[in-house]
Protein backbone atom coordinates (compact mmCIF):
# COMPACT_ATOMS: atom_id res chain seq x y z
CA UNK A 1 0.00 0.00 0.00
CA UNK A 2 0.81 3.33 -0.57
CA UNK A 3 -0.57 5.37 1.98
CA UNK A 4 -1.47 4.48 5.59
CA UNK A 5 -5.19 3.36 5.76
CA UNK A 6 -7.06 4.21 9.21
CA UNK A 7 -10.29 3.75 10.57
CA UNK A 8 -11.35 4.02 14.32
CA UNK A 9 -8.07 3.97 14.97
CA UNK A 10 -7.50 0.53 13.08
CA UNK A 11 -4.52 0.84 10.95
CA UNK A 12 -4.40 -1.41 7.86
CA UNK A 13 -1.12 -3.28 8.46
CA UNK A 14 -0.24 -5.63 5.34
CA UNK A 15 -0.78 -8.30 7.72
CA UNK A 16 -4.26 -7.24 8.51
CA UNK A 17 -4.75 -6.47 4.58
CA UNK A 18 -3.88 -9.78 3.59
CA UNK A 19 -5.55 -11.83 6.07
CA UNK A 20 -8.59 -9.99 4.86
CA UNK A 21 -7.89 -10.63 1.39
CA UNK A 22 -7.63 -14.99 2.17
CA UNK A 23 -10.93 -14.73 4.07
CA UNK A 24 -12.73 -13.57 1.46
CA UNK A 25 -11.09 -15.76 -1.54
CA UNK A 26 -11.10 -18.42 1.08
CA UNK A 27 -15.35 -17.62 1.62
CA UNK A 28 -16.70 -16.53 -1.48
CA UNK A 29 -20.32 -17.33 -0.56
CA UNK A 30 -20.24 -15.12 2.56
CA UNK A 31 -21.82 -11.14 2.93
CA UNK A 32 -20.44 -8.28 4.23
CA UNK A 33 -21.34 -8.93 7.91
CA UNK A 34 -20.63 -12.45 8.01
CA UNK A 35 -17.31 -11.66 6.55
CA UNK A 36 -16.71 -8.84 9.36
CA UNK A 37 -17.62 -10.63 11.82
CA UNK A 38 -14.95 -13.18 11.26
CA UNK A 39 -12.39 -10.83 11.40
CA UNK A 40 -13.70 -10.05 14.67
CA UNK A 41 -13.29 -13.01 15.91
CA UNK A 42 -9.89 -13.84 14.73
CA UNK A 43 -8.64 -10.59 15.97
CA UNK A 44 -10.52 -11.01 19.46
CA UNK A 45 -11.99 -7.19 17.83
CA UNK A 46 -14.44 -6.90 20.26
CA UNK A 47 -16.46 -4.17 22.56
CA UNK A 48 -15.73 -3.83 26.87
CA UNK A 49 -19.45 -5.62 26.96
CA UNK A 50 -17.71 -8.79 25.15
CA UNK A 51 -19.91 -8.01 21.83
CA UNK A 52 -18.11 -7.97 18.35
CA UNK A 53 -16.90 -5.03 16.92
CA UNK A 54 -18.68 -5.72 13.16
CA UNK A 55 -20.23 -2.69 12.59
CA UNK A 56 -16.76 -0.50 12.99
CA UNK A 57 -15.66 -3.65 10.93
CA UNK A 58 -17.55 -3.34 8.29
CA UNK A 59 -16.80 0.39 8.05
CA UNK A 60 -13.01 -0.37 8.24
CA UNK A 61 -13.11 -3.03 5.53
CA UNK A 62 -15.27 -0.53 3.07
CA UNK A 63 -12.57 1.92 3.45
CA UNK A 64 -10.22 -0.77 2.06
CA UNK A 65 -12.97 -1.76 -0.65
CA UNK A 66 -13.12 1.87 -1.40
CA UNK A 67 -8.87 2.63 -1.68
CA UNK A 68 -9.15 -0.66 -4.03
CA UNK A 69 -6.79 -2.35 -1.20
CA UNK A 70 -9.45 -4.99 -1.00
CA UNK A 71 -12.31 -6.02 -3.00
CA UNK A 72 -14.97 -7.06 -1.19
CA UNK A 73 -18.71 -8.85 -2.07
CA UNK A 74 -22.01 -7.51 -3.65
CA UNK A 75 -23.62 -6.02 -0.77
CA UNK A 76 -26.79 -8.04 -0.44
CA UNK A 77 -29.18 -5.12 1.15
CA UNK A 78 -28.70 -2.23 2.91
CA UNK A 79 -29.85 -2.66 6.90
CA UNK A 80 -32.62 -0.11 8.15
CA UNK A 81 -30.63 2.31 9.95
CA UNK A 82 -33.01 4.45 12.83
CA UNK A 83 -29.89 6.82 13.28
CA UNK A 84 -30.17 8.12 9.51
CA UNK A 85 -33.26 8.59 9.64
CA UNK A 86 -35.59 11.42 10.85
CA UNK A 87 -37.14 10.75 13.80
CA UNK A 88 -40.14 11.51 14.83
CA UNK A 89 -41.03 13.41 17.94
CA UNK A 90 -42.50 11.02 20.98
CA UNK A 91 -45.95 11.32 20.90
CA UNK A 92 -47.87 13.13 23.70
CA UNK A 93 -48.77 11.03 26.83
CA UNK A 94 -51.74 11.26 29.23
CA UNK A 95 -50.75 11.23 32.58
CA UNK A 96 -52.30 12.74 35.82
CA UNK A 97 -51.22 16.44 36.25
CA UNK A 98 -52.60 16.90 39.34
CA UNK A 99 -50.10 18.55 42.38
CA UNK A 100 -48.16 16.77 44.70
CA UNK A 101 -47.25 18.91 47.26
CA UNK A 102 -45.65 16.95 50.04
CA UNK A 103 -42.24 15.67 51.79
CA UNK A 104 -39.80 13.22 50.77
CA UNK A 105 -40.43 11.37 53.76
CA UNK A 106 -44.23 11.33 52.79
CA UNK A 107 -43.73 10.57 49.01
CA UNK A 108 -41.40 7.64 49.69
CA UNK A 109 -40.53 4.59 48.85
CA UNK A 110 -39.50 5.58 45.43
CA UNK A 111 -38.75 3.46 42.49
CA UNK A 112 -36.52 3.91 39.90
CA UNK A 113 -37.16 1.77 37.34
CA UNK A 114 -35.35 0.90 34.03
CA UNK A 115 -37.72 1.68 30.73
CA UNK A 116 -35.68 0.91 27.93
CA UNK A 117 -36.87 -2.06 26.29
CA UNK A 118 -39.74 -1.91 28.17
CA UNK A 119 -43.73 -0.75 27.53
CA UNK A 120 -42.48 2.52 29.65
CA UNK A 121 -40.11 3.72 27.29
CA UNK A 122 -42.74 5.55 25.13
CA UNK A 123 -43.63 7.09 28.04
CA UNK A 124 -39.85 8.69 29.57
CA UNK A 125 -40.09 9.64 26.18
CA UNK A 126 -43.00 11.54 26.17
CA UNK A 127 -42.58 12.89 29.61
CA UNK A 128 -39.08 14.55 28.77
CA UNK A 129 -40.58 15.79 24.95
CA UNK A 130 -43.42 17.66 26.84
CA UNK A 131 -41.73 18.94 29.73
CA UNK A 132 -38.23 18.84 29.50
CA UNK A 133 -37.08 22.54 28.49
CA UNK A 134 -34.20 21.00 25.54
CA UNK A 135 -37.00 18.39 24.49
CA UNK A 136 -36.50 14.33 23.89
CA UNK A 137 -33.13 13.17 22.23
CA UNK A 138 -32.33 9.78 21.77
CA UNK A 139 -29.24 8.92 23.76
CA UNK A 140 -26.13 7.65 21.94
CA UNK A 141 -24.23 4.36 22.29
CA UNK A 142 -24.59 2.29 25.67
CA UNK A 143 -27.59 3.68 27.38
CA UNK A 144 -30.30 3.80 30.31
CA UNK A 145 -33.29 5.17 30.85
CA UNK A 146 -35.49 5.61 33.67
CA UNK A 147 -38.70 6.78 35.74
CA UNK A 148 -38.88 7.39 38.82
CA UNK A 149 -42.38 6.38 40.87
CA UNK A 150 -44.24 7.31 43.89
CA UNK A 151 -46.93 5.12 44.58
CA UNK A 152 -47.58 4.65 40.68
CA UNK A 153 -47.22 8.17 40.22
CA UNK A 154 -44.37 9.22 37.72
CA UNK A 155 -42.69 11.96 39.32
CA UNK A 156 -39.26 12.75 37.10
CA UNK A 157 -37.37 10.68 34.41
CA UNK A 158 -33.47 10.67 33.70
CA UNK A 159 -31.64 9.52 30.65
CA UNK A 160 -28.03 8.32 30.81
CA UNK A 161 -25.33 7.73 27.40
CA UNK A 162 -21.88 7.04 26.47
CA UNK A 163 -19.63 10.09 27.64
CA UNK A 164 -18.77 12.44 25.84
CA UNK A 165 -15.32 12.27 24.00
CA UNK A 166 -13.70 15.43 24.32
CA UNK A 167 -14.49 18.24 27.53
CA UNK A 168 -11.16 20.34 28.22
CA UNK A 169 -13.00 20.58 31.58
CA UNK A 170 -13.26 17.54 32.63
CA UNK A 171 -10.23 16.40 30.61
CA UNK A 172 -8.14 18.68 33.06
CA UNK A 173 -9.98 17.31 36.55
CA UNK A 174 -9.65 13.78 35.88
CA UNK A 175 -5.92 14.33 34.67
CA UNK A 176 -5.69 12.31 32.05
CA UNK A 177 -4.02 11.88 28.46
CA UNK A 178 -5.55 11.35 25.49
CA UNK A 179 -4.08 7.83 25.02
CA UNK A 180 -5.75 7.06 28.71
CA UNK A 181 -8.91 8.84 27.75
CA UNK A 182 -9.73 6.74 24.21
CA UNK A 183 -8.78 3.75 26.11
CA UNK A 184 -10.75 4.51 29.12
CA UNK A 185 -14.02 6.92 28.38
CA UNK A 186 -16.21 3.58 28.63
CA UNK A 187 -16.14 4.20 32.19
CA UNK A 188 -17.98 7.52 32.01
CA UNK A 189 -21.84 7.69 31.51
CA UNK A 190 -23.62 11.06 30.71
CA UNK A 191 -26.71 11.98 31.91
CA UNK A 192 -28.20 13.33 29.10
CA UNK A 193 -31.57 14.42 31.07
CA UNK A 194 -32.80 15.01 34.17
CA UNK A 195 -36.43 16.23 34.71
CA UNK A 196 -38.63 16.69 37.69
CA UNK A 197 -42.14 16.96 36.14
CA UNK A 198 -43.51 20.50 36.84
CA UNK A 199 -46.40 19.80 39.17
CA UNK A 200 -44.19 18.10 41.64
CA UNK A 201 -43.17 20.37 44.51
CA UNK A 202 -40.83 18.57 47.19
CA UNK A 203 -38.21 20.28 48.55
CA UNK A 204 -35.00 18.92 48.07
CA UNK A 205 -36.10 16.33 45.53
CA UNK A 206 -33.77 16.79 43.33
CA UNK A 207 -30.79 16.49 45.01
CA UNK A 208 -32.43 13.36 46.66
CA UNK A 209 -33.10 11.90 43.38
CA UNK A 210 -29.67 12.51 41.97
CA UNK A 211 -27.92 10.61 45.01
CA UNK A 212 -30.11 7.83 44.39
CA UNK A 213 -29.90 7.37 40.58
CA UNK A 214 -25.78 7.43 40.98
CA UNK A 215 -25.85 4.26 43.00
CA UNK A 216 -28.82 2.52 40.38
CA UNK A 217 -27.10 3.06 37.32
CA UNK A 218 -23.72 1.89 38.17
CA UNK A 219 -24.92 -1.46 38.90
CA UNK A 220 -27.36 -1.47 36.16
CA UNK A 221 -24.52 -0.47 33.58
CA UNK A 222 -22.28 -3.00 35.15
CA UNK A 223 -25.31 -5.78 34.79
CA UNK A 224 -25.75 -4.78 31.14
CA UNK A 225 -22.61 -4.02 29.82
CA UNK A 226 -19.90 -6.15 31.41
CA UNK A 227 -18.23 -3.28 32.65
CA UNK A 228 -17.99 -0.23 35.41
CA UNK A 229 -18.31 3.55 35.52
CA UNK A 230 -16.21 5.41 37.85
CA UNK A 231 -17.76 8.96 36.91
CA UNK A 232 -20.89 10.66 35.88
CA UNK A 233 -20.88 13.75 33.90
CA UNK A 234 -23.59 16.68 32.68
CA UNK A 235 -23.95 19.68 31.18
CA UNK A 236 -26.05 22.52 32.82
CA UNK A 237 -26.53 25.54 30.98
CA UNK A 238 -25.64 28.52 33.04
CA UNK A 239 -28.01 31.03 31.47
CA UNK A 240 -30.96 28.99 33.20
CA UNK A 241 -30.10 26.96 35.91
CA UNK A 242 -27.06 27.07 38.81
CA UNK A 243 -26.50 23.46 39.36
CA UNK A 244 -27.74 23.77 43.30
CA UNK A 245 -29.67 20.45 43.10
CA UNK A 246 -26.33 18.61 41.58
CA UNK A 247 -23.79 21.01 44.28
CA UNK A 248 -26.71 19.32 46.73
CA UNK A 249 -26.43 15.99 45.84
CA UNK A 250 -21.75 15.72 46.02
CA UNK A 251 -21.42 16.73 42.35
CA UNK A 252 -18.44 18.32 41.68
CA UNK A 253 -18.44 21.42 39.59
CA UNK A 254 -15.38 21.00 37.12
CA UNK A 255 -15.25 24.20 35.20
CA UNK A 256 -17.18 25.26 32.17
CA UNK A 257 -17.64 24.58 28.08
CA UNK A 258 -16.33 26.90 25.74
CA UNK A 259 -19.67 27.51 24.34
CA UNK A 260 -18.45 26.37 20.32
CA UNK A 261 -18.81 22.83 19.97
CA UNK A 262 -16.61 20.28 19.28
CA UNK A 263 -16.52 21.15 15.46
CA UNK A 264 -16.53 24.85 15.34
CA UNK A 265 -13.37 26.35 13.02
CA UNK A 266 -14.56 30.27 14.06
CA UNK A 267 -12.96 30.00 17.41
CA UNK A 268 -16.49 32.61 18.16
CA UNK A 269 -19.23 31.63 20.81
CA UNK A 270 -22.04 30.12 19.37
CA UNK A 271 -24.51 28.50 21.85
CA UNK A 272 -24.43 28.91 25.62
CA UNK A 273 -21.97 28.37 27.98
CA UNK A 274 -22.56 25.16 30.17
CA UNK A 275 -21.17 24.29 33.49
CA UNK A 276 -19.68 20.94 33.85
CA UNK A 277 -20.98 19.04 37.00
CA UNK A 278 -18.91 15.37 37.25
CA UNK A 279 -19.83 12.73 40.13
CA UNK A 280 -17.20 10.45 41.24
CA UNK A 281 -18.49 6.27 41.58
CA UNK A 282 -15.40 5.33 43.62
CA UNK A 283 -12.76 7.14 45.95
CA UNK A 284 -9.87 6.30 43.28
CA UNK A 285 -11.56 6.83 39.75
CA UNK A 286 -8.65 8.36 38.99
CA UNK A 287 -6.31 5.63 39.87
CA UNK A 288 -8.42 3.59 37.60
CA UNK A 289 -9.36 6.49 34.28
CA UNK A 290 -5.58 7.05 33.67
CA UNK A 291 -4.04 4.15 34.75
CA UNK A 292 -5.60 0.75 32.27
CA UNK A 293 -8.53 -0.99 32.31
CA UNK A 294 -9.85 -3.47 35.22
């Protein structure tokens, strides 16, 4: 090969290259994904949860196909893909509105339980598209989601996702390097959204809430994905909220976003500055986020 070929960070080595090239002369009956997912397999390519990499795969063995390095099979159909397309908004839901104006003490016992995958997705959903104030998004990579209930009541909702890869802010408070940080972001989730559904007035819910969801979702992520978190991160923007209810509940306030985006070339503001709130799991996550995987 000429030039280096790189995908996700796999480099096409001539050894990789070639092996490729003998699985598919050696398999000429085989698609695409069947294909991928043998490379997978003999390269042990696979995901902290155990699962094959084939997806990032198949993208790094169409690069190939594309440079002419490799040539690979007819592509037998092209996969529904929910990420490309649009997606609709979560349709309203009908739940009762009525106040609840009470004490923790009186409201309790709480449960938080896990929607996705579940009849109750449609409606965490719903509940953050109608009254949460950025709207429903549909979390990215490894995920949770989850209402919270008082006595069959729903009374907030909060969405967790893979972290994300690049905040100078928290980059600096954890202390890591980037070679630590690709190798070690699994062990961050983001929590996406919080909401406490308007007509719910308890003080110090919140910050209740938030101490309680920390301690569900890192065994739940553990359960589901065959590995820890040692941190949770979020984004609050500062031209609405403080952050009290997170300062309430031990998060840490780590400094703030540049207000640009990751892919901005103007080096101008252009969207609000957020405050970055981070929540350590254990007493040594940073033993663990800069030093390898355990």
């Amino acid at each position: 090969m000429n030039q280096e070929i790189k995908y996700r960070r796999m480099v096409a080595t001539e050894s990789r290259v070639e092996f490729i090239r003998e699985l598919i002369a050696g398999n000429p009956g085989e698609s695409r994904r069947s294909l991928s997912k043998k490379v997978c397999e003999a390269w042990n390519w696979v995901q902290p949860n155990g699962r094959l990499c084939d997806m990032v795969c198949r993208g790094f063995m169409l690069e190939l196909h594309r440079a002419g390095v490799i040539r690979l099979p007819e592509k037998r159909c092209t996969p529904y893909n929910p990420l490309g397309a649009i997606r609709k908004k979560p349709p309203r839901v009908e739940v009762d509105t009525s106040a609840i104006v009470s004490s923790i003490k009186e409201l309790k016992p709480f449960e938080i339980r896990q929607v996705r995958h579940t009849a109750d997705e449609k409606l965490h959903a719903g509940l953050i598209e109608q009254y949460h104030y950025l709207g429903y998004s549909h979390p990215v990579g490894e995920q949770r989601k989850y209402v919270v209930y008082s006595r069959e009541r729903p009374v907030g909702c909060f969405s967790f996702s893979a972290a994300s890869r690049h905040v100078a802010a928290r980059d600096r408070y954890i202390g890591w390097d980037a070679e630590h940080r690709k190798k070690n972001i699994h062990f961050i989730a983001y929590n996406t959204r919080f909401l406490l559904l308007p007509w719910v007035q308890v003080r110090h819910l919140a910050s209740h809430l938030l101490g309680r969801i920390a301690k569900v979702v890192a065994i739940d992520w553990q359960r589901t994905y065959n590995h820890p978190i040692y941190y949770l991160e979020t984004f609050v923007d500062t031209e609405k909220f403080s952050g009290t209810c997170y300062r309430a509940a031990g998060w840490v306030h780590m400094g703030e976003t540049t207000g640009r985006g990751g892919n901005d070339l103007t080096n101008k503001v252009n969207r609000s500055i957020k405050a970055v709130w981070g929540y350590p799991l254990i007493d040594k996550f940073r033993e663990r986020m800069c030093g390898g995987a355990r």
